[in-house]
N, C-alpha and C. Protein backbone atom coordinates (compact mmCIF):
# COMPACT_ATOMS: atom_id res chain seq x y z
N UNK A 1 -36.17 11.07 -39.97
CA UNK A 1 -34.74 11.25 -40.07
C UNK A 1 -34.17 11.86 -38.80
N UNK A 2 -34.66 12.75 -37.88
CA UNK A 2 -34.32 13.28 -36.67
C UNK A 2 -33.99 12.45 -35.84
N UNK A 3 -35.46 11.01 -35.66
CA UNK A 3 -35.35 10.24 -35.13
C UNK A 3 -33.54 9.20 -34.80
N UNK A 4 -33.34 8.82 -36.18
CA UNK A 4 -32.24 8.40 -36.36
C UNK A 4 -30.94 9.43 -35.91
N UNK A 5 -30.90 10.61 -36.06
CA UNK A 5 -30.04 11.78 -35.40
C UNK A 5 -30.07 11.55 -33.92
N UNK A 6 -31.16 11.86 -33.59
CA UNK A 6 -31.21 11.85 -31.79
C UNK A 6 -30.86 10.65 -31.15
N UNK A 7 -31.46 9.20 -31.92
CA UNK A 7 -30.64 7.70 -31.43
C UNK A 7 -29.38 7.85 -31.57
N UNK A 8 -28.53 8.65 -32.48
CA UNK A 8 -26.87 8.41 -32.24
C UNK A 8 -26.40 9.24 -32.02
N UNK A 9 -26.82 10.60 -31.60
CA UNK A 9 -26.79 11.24 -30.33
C UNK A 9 -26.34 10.77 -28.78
N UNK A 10 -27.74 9.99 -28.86
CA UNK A 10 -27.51 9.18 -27.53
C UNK A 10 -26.70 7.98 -27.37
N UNK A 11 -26.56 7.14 -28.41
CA UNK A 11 -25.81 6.37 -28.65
C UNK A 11 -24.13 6.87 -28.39
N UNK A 12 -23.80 8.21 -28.96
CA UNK A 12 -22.53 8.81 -28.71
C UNK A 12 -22.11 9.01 -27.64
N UNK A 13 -23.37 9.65 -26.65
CA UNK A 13 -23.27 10.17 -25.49
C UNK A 13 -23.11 8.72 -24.55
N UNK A 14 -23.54 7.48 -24.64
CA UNK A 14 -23.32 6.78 -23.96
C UNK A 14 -22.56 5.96 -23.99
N UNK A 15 -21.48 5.48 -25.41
CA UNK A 15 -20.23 5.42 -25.64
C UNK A 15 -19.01 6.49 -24.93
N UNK A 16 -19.64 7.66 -24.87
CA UNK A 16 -18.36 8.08 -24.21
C UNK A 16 -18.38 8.49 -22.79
N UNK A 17 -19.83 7.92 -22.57
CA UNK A 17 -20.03 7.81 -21.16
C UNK A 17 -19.23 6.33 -20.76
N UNK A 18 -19.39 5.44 -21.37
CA UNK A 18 -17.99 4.12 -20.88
C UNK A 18 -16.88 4.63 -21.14
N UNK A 19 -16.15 5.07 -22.00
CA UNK A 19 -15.10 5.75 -22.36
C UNK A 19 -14.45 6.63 -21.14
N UNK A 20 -15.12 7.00 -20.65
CA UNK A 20 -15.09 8.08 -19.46
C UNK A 20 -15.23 7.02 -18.02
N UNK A 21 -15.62 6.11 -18.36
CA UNK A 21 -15.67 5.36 -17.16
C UNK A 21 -14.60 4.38 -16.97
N UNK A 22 -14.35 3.62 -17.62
CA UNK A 22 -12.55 2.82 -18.47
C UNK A 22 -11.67 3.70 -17.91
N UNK A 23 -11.29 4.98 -18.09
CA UNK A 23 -10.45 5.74 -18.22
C UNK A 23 -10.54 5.55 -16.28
N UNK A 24 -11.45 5.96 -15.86
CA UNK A 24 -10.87 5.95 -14.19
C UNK A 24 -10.45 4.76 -13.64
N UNK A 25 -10.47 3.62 -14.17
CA UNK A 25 -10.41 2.27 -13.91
C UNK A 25 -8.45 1.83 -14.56
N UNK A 26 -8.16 1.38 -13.56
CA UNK A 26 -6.85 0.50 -13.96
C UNK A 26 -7.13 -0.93 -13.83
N UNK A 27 -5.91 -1.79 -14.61
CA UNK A 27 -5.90 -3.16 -14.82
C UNK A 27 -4.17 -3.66 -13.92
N UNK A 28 -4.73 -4.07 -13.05
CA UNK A 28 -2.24 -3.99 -12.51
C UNK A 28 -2.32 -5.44 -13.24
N UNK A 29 -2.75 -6.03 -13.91
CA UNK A 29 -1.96 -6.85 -14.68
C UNK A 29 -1.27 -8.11 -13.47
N UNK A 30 0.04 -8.44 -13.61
CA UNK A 30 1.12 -9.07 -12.98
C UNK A 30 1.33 -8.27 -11.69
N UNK A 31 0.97 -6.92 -11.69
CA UNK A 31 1.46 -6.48 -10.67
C UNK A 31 0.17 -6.72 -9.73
N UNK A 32 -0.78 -7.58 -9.50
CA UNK A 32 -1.49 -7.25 -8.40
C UNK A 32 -1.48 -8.71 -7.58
N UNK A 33 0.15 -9.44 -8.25
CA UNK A 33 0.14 -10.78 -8.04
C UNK A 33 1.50 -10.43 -6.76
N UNK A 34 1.92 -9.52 -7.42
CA UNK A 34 3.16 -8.75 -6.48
C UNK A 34 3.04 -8.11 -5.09
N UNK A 35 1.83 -7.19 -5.62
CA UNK A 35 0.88 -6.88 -4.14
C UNK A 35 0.44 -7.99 -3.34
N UNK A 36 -0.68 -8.78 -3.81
CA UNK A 36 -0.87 -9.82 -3.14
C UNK A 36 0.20 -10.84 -2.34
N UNK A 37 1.29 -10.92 -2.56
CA UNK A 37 2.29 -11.37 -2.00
C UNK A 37 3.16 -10.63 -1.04
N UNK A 38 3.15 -9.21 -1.00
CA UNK A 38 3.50 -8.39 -0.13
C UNK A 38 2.47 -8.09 0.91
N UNK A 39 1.71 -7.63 0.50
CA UNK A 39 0.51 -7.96 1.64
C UNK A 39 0.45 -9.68 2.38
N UNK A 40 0.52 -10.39 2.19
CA UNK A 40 0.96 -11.81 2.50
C UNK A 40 2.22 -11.35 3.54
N UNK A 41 3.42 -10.94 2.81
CA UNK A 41 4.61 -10.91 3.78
C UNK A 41 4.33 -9.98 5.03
N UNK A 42 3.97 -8.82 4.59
CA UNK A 42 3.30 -7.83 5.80
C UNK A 42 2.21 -8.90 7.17
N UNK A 43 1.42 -9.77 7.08
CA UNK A 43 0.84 -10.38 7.85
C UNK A 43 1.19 -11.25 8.01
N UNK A 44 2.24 -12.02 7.55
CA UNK A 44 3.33 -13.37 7.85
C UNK A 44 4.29 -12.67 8.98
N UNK A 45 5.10 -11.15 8.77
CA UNK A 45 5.65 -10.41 9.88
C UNK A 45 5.29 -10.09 10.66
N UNK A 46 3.72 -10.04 11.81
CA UNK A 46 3.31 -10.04 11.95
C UNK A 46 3.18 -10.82 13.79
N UNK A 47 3.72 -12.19 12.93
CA UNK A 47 3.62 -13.08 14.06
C UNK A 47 4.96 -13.58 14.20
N UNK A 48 5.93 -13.10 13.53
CA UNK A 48 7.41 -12.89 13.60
C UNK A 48 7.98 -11.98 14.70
N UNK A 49 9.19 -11.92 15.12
CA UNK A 49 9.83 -11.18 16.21
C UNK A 49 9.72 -9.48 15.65
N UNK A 50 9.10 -8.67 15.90
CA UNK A 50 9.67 -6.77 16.26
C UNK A 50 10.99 -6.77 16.57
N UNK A 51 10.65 -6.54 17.50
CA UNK A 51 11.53 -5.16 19.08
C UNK A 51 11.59 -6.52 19.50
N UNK A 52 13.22 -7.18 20.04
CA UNK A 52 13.64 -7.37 21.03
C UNK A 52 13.00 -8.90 21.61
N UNK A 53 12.81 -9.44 20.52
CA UNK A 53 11.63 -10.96 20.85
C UNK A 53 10.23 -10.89 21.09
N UNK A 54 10.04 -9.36 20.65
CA UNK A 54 8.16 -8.90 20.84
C UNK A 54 7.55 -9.88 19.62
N UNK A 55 6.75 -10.13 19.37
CA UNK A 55 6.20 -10.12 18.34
C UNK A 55 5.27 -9.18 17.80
N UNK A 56 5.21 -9.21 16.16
CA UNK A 56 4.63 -7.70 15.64
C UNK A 56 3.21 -7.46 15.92
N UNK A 57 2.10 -8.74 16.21
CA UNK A 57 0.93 -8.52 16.94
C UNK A 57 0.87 -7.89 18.20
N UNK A 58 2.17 -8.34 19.23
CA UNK A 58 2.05 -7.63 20.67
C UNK A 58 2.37 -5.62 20.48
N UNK A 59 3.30 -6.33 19.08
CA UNK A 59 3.67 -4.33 19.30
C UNK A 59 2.71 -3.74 18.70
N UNK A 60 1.89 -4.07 17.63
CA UNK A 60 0.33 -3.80 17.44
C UNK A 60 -0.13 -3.48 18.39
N UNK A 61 -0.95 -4.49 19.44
CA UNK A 61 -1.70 -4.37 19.74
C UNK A 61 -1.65 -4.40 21.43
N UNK A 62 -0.29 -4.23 22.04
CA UNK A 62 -0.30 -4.13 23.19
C UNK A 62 1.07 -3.26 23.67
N UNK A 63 2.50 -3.88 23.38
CA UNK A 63 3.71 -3.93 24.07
C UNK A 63 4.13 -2.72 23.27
N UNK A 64 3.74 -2.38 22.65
CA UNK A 64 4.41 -1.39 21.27
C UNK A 64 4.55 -0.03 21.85
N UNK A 65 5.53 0.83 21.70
CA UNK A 65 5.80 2.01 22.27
C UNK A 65 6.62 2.99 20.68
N UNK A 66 6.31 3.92 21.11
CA UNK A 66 6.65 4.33 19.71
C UNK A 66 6.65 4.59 18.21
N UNK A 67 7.46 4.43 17.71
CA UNK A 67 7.86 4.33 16.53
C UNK A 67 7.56 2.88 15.82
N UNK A 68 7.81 1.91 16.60
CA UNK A 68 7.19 0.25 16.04
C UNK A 68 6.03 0.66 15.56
N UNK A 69 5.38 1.00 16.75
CA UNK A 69 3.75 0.84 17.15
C UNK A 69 3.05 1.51 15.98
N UNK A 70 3.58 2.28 15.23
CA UNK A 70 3.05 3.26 15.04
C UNK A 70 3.33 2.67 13.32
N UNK A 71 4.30 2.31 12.89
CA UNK A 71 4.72 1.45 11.71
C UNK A 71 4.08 0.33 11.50
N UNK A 72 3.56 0.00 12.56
CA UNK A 72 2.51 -1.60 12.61
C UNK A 72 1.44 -1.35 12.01
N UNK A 73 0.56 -0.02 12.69
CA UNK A 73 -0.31 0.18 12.47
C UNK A 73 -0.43 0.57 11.01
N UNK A 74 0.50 1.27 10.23
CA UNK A 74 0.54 1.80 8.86
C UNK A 74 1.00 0.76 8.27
N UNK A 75 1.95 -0.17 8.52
CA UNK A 75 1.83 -1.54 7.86
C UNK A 75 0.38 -2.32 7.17
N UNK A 76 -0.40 -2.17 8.48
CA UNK A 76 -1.40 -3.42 8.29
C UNK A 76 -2.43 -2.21 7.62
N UNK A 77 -2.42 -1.23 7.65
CA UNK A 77 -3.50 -0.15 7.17
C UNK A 77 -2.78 -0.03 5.48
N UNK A 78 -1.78 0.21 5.11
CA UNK A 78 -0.76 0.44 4.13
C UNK A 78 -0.89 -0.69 3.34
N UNK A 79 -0.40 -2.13 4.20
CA UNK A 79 0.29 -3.41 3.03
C UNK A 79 -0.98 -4.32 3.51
N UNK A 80 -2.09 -4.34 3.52
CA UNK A 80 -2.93 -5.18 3.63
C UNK A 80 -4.77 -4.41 3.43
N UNK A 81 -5.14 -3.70 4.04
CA UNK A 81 -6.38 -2.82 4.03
C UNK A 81 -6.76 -2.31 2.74
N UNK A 82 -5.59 -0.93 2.64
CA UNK A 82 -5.81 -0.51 1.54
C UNK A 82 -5.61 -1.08 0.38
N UNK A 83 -4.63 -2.04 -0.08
CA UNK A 83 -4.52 -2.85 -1.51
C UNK A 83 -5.66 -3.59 -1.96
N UNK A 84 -6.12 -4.03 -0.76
CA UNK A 84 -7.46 -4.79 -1.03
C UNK A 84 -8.62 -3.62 -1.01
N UNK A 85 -8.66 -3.06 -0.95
CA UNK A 85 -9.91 -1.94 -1.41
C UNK A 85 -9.58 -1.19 -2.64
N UNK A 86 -8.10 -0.95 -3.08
CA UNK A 86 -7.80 -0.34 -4.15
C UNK A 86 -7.61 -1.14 -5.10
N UNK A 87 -7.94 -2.98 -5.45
CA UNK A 87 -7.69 -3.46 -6.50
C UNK A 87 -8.83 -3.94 -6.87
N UNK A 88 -9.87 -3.86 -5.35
CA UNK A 88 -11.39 -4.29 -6.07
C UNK A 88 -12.02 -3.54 -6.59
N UNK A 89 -11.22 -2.08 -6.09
CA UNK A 89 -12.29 -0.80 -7.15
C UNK A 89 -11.54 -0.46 -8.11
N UNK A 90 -10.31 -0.62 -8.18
CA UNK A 90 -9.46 0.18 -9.38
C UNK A 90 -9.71 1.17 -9.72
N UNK A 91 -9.62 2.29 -8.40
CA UNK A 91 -9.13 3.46 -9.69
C UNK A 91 -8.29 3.85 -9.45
N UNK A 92 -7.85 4.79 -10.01
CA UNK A 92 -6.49 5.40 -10.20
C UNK A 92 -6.27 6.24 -9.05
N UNK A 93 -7.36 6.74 -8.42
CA UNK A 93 -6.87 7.81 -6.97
C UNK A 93 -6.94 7.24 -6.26
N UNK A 94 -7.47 6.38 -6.22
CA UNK A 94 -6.86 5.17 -4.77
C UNK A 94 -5.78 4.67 -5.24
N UNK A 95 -5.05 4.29 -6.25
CA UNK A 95 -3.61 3.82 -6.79
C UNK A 95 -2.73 5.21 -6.42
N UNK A 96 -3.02 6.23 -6.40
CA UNK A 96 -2.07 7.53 -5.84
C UNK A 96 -2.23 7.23 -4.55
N UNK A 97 -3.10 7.11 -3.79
CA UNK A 97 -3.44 7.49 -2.04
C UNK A 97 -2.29 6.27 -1.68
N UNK A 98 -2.81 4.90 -2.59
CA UNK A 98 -1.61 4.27 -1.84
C UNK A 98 -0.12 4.28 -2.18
N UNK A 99 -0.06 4.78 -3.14
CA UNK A 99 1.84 4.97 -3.44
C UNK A 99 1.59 5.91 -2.26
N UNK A 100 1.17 7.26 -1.95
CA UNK A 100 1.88 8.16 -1.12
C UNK A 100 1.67 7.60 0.20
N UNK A 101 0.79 6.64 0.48
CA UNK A 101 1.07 6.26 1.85
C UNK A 101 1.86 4.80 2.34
N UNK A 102 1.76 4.41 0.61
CA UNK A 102 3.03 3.71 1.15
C UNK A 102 4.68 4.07 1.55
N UNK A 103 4.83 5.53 0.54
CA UNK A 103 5.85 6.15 1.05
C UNK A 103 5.77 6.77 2.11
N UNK A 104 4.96 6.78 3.15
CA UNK A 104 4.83 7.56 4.30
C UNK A 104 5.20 6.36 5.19
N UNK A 105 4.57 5.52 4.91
CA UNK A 105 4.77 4.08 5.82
C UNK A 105 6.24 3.17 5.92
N UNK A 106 6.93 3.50 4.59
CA UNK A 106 8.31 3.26 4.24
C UNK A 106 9.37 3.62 4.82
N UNK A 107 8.83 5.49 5.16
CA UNK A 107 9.72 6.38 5.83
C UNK A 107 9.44 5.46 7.25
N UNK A 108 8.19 5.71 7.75
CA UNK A 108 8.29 5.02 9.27
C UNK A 108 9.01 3.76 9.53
N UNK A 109 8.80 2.95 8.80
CA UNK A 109 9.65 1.58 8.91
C UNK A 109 10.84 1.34 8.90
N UNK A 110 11.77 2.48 8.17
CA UNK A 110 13.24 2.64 8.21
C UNK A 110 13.14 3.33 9.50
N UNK A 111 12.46 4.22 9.49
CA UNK A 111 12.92 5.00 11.22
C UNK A 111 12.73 4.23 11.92
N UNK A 112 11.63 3.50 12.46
CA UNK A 112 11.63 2.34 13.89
C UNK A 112 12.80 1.50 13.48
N UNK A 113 13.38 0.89 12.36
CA UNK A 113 14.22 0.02 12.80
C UNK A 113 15.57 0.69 13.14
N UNK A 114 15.47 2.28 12.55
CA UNK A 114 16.81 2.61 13.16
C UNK A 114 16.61 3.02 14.69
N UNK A 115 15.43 3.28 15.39
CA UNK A 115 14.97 3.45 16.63
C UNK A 115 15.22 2.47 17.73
N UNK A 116 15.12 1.22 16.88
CA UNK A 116 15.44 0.06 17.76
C UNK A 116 16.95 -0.24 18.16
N UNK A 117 17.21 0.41 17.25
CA UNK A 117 19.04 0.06 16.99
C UNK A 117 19.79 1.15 18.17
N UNK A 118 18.75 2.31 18.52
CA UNK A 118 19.72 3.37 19.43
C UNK A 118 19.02 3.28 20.54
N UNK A 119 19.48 4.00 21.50
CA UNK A 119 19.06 4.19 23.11
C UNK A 119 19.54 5.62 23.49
N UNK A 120 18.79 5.60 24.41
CA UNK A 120 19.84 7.44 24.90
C UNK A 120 20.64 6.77 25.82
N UNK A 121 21.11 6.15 26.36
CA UNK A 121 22.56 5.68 26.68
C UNK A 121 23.51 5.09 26.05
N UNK A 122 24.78 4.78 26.18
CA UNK A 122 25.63 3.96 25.66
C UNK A 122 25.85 3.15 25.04
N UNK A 123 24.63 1.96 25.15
CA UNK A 123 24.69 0.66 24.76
C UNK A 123 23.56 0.91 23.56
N UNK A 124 23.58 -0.28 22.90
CA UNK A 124 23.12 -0.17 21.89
C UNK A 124 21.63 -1.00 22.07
N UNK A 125 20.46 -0.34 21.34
CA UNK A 125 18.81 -1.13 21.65
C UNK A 125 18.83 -2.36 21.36
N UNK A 126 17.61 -3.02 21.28
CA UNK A 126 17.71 -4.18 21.43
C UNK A 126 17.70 -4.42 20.09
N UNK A 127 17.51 -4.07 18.71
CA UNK A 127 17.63 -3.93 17.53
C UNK A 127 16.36 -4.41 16.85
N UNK A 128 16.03 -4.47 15.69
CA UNK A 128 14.71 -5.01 15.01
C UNK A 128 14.77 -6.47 14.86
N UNK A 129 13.69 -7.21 15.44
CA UNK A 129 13.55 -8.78 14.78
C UNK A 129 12.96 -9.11 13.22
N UNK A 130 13.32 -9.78 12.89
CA UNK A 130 13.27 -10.33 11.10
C UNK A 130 11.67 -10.00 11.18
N UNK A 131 11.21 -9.84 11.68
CA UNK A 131 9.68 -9.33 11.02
C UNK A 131 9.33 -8.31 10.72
N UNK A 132 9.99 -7.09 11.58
CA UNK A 132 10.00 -5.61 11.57
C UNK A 132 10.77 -5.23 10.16
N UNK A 133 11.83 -6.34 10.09
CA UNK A 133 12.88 -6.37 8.44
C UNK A 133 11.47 -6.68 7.43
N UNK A 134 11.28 -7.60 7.59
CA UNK A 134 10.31 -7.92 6.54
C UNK A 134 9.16 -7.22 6.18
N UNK A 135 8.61 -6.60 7.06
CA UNK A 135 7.47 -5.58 7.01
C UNK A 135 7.74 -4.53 6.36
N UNK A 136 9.17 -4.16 6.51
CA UNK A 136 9.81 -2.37 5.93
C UNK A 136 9.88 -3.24 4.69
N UNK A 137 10.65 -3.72 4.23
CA UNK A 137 11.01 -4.67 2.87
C UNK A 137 9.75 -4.91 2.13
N UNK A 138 8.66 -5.53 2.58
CA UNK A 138 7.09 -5.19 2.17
C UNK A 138 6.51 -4.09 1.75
N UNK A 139 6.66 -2.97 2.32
CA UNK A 139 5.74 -2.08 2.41
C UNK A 139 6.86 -1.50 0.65
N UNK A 140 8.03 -1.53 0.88
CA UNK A 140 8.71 -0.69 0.13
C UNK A 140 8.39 -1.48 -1.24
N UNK A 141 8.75 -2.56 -1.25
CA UNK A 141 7.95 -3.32 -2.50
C UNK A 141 6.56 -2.90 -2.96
N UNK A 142 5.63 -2.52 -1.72
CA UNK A 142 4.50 -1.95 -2.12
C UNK A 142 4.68 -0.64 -2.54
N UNK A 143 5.41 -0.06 -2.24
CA UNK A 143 5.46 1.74 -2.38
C UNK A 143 6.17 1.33 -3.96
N UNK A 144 7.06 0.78 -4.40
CA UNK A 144 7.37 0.77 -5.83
C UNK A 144 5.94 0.48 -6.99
N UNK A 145 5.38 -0.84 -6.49
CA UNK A 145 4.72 -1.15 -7.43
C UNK A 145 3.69 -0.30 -7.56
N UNK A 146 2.98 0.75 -6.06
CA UNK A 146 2.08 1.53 -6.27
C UNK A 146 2.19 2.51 -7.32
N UNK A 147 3.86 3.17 -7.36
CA UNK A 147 4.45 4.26 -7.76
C UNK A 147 4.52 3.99 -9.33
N UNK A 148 4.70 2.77 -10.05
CA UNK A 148 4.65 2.27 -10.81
C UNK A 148 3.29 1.93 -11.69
N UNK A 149 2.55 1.21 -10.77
CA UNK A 149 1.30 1.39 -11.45
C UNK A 149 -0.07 2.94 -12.01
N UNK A 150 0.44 3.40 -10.82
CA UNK A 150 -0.35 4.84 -10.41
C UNK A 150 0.28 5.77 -11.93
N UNK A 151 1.35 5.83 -11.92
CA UNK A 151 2.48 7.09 -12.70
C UNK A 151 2.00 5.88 -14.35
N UNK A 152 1.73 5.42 -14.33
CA UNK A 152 1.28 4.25 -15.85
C UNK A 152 0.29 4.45 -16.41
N UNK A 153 -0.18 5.45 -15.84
CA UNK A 153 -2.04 6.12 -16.36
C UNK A 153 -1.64 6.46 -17.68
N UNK A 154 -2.67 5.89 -18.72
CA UNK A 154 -2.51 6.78 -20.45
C UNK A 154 -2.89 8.30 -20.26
N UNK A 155 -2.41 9.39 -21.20
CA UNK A 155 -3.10 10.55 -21.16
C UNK A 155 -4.56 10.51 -21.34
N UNK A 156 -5.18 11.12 -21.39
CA UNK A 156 -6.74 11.39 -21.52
C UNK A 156 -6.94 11.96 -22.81
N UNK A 157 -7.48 10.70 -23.36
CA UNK A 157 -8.30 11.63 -24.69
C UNK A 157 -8.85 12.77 -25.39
């Protein structure tokens, strides 16, 4: 009779050892069809105009000064890198790391394009090309759905 005690013992213990493992794991459902398509737009902008007829590879990876440069880099680290490492593992603290860095990357992307728009003289910069638009517009789509999926966690048993 012990015998039978100690098998569902262990039996318990290793039910709520999955139980415990489920729980760190998310499912985005529809939403990882949303990501996948923003990450898409993020590397479609890419080879689109920046700064001034740059394109967003040169301000990547060469011509980039600043504030672009620096939004490129958290773009392609932000709306492409991390989504794909955080939907093949699913868990939930990589679903936080990327809402908050997509809101970090969001903030940068509104600032370079308002960066592009000023000069310390008179005249006005050369302004953002439709890719630098599309990349901020990306990332922020990503910063919702992160914020959305992440904050969707059930309580804990």
């Amino acid at each position: 009779m012990s015998e039978d005690g100690e098998d569902l013992a262990r039996l318990r213990e290793e039910i709520d050892g999955v139980g415990r493992s489920a729980a760190r794991r998310f499912d985005p459902g529809a939403g990882a069809l949303t990501i996948a398509v923003a990450a898409l737009a993020v590397l479609v902008s890419l080879v689109l105009p920046w700064v001034g007829g740059v394109q967003g590879l040169n301000v990547l990876f060469s011509e980039g000064v600043g504030l672009p440069r620096v939004f490129a880099w958290a773009a392609v680290a932000v709306g492409v890198l991390l989504p794909a490492v955080t939907l093949s593992v699913r868990r939930w603290a990589l679903a936080w790391v990327c809402a908050l860095a997509s809101f970090a990357a969001s903030v940068a992307g509104v600032l370079s394009i308002w960066t592009t728009q000023t000069s310390t003289g008179h005249h006005p910069g050369p302004g953002p090309g439709f890719g630098l638009v599309l990349a901020v517009v990306a990332v922020v789509v990503l910063l919702v759905k992160w914020l959305r999926l992440a904050a969707s966690r059930p309580p804990m048993q």
